[in-house]
Protein backbone atom coordinates (compact mmCIF):
# COMPACT_ATOMS: atom_id res chain seq x y z
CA UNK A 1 0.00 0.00 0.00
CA UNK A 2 3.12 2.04 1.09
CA UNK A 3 5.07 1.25 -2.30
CA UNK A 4 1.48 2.51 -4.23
CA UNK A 5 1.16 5.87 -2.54
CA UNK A 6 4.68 6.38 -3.42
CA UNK A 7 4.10 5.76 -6.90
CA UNK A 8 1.29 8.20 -7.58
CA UNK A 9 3.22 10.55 -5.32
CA UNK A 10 5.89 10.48 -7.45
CA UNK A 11 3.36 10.60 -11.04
CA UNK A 12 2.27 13.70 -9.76
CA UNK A 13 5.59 14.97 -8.98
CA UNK A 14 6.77 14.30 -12.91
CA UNK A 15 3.66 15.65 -14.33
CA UNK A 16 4.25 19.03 -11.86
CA UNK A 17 8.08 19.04 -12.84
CA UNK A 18 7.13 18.81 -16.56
CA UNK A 19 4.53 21.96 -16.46
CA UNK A 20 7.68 23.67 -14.86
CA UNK A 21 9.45 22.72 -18.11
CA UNK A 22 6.54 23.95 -20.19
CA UNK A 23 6.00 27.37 -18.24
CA UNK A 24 9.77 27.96 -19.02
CA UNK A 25 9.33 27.32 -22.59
CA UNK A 26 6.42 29.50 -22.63
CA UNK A 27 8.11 32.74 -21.35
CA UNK A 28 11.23 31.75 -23.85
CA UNK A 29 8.53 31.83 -26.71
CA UNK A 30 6.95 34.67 -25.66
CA UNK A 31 10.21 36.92 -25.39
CA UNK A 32 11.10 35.54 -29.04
CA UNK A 33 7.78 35.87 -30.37
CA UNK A 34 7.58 40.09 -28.82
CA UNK A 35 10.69 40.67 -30.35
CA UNK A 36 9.80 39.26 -33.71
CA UNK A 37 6.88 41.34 -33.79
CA UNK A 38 8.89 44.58 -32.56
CA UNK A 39 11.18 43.95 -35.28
CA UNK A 40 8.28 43.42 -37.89
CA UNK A 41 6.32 46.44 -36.81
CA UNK A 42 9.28 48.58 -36.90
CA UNK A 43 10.23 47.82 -40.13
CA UNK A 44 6.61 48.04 -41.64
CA UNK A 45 6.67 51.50 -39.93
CA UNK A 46 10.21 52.12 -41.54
CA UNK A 47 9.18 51.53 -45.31
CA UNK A 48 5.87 53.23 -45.08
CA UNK A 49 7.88 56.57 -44.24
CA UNK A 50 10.89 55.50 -46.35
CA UNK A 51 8.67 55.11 -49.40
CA UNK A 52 5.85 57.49 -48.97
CA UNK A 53 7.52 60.48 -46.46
CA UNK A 54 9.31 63.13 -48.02
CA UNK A 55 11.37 63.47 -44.60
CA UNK A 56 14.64 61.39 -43.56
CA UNK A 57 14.62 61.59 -39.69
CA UNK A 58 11.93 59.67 -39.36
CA UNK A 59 13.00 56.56 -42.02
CA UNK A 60 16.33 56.74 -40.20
CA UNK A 61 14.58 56.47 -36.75
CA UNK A 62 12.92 53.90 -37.31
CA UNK A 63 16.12 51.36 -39.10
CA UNK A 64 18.09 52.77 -35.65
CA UNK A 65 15.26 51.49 -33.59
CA UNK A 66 15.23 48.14 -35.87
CA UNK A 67 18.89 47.20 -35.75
CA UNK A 68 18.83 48.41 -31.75
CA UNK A 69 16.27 45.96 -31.41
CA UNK A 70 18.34 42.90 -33.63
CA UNK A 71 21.39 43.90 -30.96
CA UNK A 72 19.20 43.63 -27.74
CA UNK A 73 17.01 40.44 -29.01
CA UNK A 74 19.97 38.72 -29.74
CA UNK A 75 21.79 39.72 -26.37
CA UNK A 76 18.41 38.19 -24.66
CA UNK A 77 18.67 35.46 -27.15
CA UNK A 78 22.48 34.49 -25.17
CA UNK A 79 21.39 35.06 -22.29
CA UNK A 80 18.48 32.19 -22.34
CA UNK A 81 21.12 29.69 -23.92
CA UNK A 82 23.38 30.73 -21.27
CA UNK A 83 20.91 29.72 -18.34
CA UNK A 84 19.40 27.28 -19.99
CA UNK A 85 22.13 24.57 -18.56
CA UNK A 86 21.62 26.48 -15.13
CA UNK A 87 17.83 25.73 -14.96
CA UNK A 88 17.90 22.05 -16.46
CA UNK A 89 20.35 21.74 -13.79
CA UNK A 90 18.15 22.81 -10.91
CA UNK A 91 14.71 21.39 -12.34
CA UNK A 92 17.03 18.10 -12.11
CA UNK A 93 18.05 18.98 -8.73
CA UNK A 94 14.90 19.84 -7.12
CA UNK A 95 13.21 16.77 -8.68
CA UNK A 96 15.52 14.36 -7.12
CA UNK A 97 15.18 15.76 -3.68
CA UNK A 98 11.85 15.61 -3.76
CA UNK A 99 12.14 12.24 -4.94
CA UNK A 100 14.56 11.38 -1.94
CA UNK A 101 11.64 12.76 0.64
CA UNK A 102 8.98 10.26 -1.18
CA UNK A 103 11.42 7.18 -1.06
CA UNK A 104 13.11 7.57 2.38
CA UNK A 105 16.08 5.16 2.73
CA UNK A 106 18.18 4.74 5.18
CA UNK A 107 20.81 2.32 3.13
CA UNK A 108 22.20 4.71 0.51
CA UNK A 109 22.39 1.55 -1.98
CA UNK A 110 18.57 1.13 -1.56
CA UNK A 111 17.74 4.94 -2.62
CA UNK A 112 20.35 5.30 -5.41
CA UNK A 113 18.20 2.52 -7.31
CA UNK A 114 14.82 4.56 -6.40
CA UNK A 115 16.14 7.40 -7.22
CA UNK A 116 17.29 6.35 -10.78
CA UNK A 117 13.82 4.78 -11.40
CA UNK A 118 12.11 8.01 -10.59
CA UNK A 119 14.41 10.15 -12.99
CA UNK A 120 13.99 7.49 -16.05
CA UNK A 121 10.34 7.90 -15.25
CA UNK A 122 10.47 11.44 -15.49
CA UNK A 123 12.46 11.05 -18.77
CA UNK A 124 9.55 8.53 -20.25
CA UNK A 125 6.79 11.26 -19.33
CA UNK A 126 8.61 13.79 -21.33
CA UNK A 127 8.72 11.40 -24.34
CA UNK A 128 8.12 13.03 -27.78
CA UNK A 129 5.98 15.95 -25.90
CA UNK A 130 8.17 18.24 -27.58
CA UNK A 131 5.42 17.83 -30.19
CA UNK A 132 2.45 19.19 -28.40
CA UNK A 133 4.11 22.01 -26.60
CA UNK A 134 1.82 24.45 -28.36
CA UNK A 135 -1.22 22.21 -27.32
CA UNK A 136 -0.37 21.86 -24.07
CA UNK A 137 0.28 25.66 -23.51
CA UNK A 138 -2.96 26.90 -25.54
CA UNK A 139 -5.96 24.58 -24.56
CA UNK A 140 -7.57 26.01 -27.61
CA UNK A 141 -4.82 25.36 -30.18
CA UNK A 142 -5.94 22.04 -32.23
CA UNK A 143 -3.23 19.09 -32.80
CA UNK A 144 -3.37 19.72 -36.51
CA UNK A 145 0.33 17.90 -38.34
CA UNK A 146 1.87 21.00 -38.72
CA UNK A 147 1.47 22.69 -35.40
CA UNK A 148 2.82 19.51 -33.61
CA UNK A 149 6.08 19.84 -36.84
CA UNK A 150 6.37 23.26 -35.87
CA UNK A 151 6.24 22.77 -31.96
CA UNK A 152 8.84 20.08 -32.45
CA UNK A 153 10.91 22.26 -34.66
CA UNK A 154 11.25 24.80 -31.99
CA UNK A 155 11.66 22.27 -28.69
CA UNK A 156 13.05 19.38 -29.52
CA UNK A 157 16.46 20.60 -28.70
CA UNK A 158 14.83 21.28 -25.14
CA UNK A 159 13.46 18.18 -24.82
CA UNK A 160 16.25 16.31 -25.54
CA UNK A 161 18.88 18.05 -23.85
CA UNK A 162 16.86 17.42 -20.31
CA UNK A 163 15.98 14.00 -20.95
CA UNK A 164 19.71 13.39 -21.87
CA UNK A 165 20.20 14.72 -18.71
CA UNK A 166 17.94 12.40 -16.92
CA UNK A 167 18.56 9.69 -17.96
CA UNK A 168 22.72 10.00 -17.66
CA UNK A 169 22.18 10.54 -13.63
CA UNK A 170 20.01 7.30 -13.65
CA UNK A 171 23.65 6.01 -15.04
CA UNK A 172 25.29 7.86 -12.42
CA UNK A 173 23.35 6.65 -9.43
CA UNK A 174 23.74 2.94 -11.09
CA UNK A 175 27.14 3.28 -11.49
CA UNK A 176 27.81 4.29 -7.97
CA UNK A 177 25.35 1.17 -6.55
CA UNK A 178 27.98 -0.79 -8.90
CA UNK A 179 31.10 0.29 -7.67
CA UNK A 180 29.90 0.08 -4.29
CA UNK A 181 28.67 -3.98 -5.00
CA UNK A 182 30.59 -4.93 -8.02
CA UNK A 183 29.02 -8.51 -7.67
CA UNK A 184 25.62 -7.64 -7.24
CA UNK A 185 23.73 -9.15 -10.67
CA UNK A 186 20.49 -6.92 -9.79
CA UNK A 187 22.49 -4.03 -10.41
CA UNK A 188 24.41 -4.87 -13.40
CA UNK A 189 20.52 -5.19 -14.59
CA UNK A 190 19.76 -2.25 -13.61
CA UNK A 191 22.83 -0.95 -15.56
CA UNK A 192 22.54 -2.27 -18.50
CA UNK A 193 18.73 -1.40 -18.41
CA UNK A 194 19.80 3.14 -18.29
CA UNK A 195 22.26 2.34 -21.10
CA UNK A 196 19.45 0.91 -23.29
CA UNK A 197 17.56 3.81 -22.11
CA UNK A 198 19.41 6.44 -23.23
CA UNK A 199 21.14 4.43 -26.29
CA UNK A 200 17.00 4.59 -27.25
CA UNK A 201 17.02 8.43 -26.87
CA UNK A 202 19.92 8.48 -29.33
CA UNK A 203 18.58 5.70 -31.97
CA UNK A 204 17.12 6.92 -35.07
CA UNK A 205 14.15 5.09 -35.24
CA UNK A 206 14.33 5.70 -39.27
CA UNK A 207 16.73 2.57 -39.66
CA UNK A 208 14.27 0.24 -38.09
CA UNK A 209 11.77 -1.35 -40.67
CA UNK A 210 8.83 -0.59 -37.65
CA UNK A 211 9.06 3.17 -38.26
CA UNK A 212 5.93 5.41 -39.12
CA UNK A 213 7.12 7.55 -42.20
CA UNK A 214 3.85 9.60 -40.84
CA UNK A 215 6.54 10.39 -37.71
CA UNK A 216 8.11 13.71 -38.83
CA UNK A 217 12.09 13.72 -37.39
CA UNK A 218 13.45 17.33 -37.06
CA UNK A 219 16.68 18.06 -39.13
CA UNK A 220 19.72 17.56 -37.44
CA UNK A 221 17.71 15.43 -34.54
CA UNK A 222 20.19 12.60 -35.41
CA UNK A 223 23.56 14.04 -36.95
CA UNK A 224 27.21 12.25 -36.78
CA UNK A 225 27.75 13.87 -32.85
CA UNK A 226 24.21 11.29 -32.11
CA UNK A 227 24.96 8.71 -34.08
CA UNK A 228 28.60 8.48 -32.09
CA UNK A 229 26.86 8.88 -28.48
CA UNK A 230 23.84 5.80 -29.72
CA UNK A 231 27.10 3.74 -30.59
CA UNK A 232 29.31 4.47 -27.61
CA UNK A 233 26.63 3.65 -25.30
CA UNK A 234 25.07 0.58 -27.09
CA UNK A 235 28.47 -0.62 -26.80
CA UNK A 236 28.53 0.44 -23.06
CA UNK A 237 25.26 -1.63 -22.46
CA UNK A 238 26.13 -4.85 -24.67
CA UNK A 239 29.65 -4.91 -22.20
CA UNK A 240 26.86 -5.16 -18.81
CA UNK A 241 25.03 -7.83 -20.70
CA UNK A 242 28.53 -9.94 -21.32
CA UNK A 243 29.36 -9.45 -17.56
CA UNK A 244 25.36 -10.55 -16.95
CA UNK A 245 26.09 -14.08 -19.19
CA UNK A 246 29.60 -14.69 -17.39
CA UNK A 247 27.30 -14.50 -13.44
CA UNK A 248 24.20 -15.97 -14.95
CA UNK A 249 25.49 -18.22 -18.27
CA UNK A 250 22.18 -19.65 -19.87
CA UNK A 251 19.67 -16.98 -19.38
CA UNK A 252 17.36 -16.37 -22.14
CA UNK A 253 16.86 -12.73 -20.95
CA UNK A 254 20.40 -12.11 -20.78
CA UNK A 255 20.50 -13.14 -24.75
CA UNK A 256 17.81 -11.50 -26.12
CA UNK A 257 19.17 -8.31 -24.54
CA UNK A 258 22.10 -8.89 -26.19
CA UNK A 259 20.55 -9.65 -29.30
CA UNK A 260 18.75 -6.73 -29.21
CA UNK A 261 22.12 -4.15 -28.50
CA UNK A 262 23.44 -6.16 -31.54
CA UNK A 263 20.52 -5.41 -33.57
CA UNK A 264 21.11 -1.69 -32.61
CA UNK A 265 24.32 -1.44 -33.11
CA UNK A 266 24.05 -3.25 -37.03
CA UNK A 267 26.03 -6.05 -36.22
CA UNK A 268 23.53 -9.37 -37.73
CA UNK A 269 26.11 -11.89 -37.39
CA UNK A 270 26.37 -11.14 -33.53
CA UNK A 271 22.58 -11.16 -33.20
CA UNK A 272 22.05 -14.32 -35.32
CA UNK A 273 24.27 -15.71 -32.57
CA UNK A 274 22.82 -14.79 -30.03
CA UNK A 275 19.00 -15.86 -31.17
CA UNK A 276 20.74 -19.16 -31.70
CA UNK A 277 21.85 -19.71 -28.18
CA UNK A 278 18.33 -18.47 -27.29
CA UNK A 279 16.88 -21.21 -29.53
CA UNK A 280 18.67 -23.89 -27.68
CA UNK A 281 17.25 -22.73 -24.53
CA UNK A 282 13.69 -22.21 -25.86
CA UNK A 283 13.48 -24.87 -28.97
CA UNK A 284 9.40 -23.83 -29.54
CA UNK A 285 9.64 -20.14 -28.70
CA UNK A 286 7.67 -19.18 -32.06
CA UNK A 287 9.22 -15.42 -32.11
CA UNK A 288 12.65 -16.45 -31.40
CA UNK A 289 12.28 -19.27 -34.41
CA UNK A 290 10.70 -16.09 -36.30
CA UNK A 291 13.71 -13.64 -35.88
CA UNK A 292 16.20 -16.39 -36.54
CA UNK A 293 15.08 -17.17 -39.89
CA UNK A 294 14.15 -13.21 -41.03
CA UNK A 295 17.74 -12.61 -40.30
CA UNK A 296 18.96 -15.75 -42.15
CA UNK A 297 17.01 -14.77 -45.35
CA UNK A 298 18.26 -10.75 -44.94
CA UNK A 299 22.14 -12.58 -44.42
CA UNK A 300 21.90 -14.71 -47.35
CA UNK A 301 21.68 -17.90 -45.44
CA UNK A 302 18.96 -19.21 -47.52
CA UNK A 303 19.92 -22.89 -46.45
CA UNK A 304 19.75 -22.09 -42.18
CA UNK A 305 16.76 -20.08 -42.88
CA UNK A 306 14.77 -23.26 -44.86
CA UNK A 307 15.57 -25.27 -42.33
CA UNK A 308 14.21 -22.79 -39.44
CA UNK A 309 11.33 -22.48 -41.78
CA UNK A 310 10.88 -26.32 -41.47
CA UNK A 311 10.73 -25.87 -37.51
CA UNK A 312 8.47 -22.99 -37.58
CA UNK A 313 5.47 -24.76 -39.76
CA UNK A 314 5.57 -26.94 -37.16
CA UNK A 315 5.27 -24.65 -34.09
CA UNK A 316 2.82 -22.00 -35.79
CA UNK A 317 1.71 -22.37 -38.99
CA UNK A 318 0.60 -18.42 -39.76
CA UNK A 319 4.36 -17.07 -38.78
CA UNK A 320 5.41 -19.57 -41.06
CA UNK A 321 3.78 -18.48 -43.70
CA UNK A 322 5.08 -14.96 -43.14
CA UNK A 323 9.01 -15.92 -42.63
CA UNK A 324 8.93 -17.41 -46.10
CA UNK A 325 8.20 -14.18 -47.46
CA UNK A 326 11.70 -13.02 -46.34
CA UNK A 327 13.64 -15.39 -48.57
CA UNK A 328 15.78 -14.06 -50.89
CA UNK A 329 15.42 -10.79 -49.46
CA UNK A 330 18.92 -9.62 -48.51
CA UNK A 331 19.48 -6.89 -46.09
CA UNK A 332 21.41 -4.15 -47.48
């Protein structure tokens, strides 16, 4: 009962540190969106006089007041980017203290773990709301495509930054339950759990044959500088899962993780071997069977893949039928 109060204590607490968030963005856009329109108005008011007033002064008025008002949005402009950091930093902050009051431990390894739950939660609540910013600021503003484009346009920097953020201190706090029991499996779990958490934030979901092209990804939202962080930590994360096999060799949980950081990280040969071993521990898992072959047809291992295909009709018929559709379909 204890552990349930918590939990919607700490709901609440995510859903009141994200409208924090939002009310910050809201007085950023608001300080753009009055200078834009100071600088439209006042150079509307510039060419009316420049091209239907006789006089000078008044032209060269209003261009002073114009470029005046460039230099001092563009001073305000460095100073929001410049405490930007600073308030992620203290949203962060404040969140996980008022975590620590909801999940009182007296064993610092108990509340590190807690604590590292609560901020990945926070991080999940936050996911792809950089899309309705603009809805969930103005009640009255519709969800329409191109509202939620342009709202992601504008915050998806934001958005990612703090949820970067996030989720590295739920690495942190792990990390520091890890060094203080290096031997402890739960917490190599737990590890290897934030790593696939924020390799996910750094995956773009445009290489994975499940992606909605209806999904609209910002430019830029996965460059070289993301593509080198999702590899680095997929790496970090497949390294917890090897330690995981070498305490607990033989666990079908422990190789299907891995065969899913190999999937991420485009490395088939790896995964095939790792669905393998899974196999042998489940020989009628229909979805293992499934994967095995689809990535036997996509490696050109038309002869494995038959031969899978022969197991599969045998375990479920339908998924059968669907596998064979993969051969001679070679990943490229």
């Amino acid at each position: 009962m204890k552990s349930r109060n918590a939990q919607s204590i700490l709901e609440s607490l995510c859903k009141k540190t994200h409208r924090l968030l939002l009310r910050y963005l809201l007085k950023q856009t608001l300080l753009v969106a009055l200078g834009m329109t100071l600088m439209v108005a006042e150079l509307g008011i510039f060419l009316y006089f420049f091209l239907f007033s006789g006089k000078t002064l008044l032209p060269a008025f209003c261009l002073a007041c114009f470029v005046l008002t460039i230099f001092i949005c563009l001073v305000i402009r460095l100073y929001i980017l410049s405490k930007k950091t600073e308030f992620f930093d203290k949203l962060l902050a404040d969140f996980v203290h008022q975590a620590q009051v909801i999940f009182k431990k007296k064993n610092m390894m108990e509340e590190h773990p807690e604590i590292a739950a609560a901020v990945t939660q926070l991080s999940l609540v936050m996911q792809n709301q950089e899309y309705f910013v603009f809805c969930n600021l103005l009640k009255i503003v519709p969800p329409y495509d191109s509202i939620k484009k342009f709202s992601c346009f504008c915050f998806w920097k934001d958005y990612f930054s703090f949820r970067e953020m996030l989720l590295q201190k739920a690495i942190d706090l792990y990390l520091l339950v890890v060094q203080a029991i290096p031997t402890d499996l739960g917490a190599h779990v737990s590890l290897a759990d934030a790593y696939v958490s924020l390799s996910g934030l750094y995956a773009d979901p445009r290489k994975y044959t499940e992606f909605d092209t209806k999904y609209w990804v910002p430019p830029g939202r996965y460059g070289e500088d993301i593509q080198e962080k999702f590899f680095a930590t997929a790496h970090r994360a497949t390294e917890e899962f090897k330690i995981l096999n070498e305490y607990a060799p033989g666990n079908v949980w422990v190789h299907t993780q891995l065969a899913y950081s190999y999937h991420d990280l485009q490395m088939p040969k790896k995964e095939i071997r790792e669905y393998e071993i899974v196999l042998k521990l489940k020989p009628h898992d229909a979805n293992t069977i499934m994967k095995l072959g689809i990535l036997y047809f996509q490696q050109g291992m038309n002869a494995k893949g038959l031969q899978v295909y022969e197991q599969l009709r045998k375990v479920d018929l339908k998924k059968s039928k669907k596998l064979i559709k993969f051969y001679g379909v070679v990943a490229k």
